[in-house]
C-alpha atoms as a PDB file:
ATOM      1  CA  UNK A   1       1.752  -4.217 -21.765  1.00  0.00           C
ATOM      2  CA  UNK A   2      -1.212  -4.188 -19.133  1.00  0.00           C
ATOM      3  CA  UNK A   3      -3.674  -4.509 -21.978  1.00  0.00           C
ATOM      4  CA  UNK A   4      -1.876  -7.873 -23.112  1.00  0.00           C
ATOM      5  CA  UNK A   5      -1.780  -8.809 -19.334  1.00  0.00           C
ATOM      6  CA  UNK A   6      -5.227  -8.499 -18.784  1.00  0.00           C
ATOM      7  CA  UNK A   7      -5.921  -9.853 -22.078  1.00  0.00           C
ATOM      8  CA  UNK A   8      -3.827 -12.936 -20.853  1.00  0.00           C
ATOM      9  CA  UNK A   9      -5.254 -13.263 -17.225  1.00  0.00           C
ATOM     10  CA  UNK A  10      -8.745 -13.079 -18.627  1.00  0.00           C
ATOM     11  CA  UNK A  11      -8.147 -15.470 -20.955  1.00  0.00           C
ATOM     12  CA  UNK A  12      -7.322 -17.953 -18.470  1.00  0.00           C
ATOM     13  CA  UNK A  13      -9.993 -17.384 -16.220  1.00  0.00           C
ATOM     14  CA  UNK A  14     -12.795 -17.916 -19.244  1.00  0.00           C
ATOM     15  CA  UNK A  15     -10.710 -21.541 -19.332  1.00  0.00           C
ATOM     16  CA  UNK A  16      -9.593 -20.760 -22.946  1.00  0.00           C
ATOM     17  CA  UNK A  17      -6.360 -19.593 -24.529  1.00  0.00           C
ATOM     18  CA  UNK A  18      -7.868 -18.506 -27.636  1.00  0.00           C
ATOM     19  CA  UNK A  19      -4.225 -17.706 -29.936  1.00  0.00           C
ATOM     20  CA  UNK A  20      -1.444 -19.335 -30.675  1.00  0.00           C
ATOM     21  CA  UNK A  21       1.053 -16.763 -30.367  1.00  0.00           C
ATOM     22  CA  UNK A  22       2.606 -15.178 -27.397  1.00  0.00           C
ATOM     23  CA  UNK A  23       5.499 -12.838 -26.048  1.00  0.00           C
ATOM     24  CA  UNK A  24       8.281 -14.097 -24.460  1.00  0.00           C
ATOM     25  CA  UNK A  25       6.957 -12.557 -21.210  1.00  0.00           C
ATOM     26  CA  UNK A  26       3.533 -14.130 -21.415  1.00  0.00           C
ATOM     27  CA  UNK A  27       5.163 -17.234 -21.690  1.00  0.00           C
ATOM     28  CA  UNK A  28       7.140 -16.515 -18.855  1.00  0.00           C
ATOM     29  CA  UNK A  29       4.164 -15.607 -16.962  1.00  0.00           C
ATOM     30  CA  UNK A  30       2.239 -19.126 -18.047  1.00  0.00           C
ATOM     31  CA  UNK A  31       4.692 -20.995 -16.817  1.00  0.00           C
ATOM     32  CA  UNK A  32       5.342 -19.661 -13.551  1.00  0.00           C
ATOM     33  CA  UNK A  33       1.398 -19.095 -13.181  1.00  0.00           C
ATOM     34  CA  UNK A  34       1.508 -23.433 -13.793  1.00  0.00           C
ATOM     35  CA  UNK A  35       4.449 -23.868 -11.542  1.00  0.00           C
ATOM     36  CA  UNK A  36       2.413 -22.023  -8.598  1.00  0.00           C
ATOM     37  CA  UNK A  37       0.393 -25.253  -8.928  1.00  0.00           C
ATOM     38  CA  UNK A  38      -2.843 -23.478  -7.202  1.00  0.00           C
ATOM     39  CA  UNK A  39      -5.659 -25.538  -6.303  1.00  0.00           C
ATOM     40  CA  UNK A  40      -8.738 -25.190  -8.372  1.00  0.00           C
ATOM     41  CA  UNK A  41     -10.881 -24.293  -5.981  1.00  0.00           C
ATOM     42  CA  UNK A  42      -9.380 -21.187  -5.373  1.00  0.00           C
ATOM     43  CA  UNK A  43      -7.496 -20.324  -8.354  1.00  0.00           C
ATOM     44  CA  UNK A  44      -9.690 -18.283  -9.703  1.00  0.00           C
ATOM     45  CA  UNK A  45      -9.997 -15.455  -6.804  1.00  0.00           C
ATOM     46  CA  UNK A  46      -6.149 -15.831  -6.468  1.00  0.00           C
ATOM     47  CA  UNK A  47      -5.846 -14.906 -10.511  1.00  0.00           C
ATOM     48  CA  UNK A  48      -8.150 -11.898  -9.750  1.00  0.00           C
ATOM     49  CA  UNK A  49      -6.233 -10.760  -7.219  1.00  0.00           C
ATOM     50  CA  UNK A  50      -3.149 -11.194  -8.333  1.00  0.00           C
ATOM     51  CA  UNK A  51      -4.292  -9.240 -11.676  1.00  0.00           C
ATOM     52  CA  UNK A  52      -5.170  -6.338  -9.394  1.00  0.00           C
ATOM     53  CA  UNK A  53      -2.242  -5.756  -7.681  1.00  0.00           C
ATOM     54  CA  UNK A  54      -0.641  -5.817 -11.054  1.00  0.00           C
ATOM     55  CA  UNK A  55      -2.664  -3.526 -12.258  1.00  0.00           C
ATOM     56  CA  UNK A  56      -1.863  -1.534  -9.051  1.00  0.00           C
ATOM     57  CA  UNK A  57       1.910  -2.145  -9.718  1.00  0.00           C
ATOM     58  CA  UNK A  58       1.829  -0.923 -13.313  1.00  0.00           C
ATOM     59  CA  UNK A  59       0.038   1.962 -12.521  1.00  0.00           C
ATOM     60  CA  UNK A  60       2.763   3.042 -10.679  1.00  0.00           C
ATOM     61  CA  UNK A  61       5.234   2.606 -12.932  1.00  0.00           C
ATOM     62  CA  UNK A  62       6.166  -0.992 -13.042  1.00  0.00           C
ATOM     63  CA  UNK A  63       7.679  -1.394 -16.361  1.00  0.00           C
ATOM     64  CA  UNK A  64       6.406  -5.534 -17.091  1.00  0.00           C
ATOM     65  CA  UNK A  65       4.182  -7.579 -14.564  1.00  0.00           C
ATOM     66  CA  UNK A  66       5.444  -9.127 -11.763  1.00  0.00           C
ATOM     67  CA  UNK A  67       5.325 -13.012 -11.205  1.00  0.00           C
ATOM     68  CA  UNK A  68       2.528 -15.087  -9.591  1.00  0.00           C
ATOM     69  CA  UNK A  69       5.205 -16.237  -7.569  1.00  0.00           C
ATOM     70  CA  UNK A  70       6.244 -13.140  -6.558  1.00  0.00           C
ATOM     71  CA  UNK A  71       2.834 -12.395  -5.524  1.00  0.00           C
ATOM     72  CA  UNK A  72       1.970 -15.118  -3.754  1.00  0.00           C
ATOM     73  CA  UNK A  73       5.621 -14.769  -1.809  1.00  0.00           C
ATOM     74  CA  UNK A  74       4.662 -10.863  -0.765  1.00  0.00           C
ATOM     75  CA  UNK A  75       1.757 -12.037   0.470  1.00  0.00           C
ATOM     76  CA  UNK A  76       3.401 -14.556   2.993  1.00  0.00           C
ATOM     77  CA  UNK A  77       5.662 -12.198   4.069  1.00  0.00           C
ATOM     78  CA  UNK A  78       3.029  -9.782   5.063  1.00  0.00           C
ATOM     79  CA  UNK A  79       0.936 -12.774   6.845  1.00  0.00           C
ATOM     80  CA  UNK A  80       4.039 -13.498   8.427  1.00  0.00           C
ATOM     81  CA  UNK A  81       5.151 -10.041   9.210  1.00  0.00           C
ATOM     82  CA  UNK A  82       1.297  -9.603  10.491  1.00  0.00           C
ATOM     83  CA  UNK A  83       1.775 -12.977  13.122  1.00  0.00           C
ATOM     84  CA  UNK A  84       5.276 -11.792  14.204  1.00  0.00           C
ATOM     85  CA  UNK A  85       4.022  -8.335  15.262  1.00  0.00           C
ATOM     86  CA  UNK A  86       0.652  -9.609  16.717  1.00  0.00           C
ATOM     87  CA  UNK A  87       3.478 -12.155  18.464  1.00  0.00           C
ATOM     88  CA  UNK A  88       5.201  -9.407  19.962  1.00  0.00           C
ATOM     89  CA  UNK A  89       1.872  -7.386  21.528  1.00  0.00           C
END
């Protein structure tokens, strides 16, 4: 499954979904990727990024990808975790 994932997330950073065909999951993955609604001028570094902590993830044991979403929400919370603590110093 991380081959197809990287497959996938290269894929759309060359700009071109060369197939057709996809799993359910990749699908899934599409559309929340589109409903993240990231601006284009940093898309691309966010995509990279968010491929390796995935990779991280399913190195570890993660048994499918985890959302954009979910990525982009961890990484508020720690921002926000960061501020609150910095806050309290």
């Amino acid at each position: 499954m991380l081959h197809q994932f990287n497959k996938l997330i290269q894929e759309l950073l060359r700009g071109t979904l060369s197939r057709n065909t996809f799993r359910p999951w990749e699908i899934e993955l599409l559309l929340d990727i589109e409903r993240c609604d990231l601006k284009d001028s940093n898309k691309k570094e966010m995509l990279r990024r968010y491929q390796k902590s995935v990779q991280r993830q399913m190195e570890k044991g993660a048994r499918a990808p985890m959302k954009l979403s979910e990525y982009l929400n961890a990484l508020k919370a720690k921002r926000e975790n960061r501020l609150a603590q910095a806050g309290t110093k």
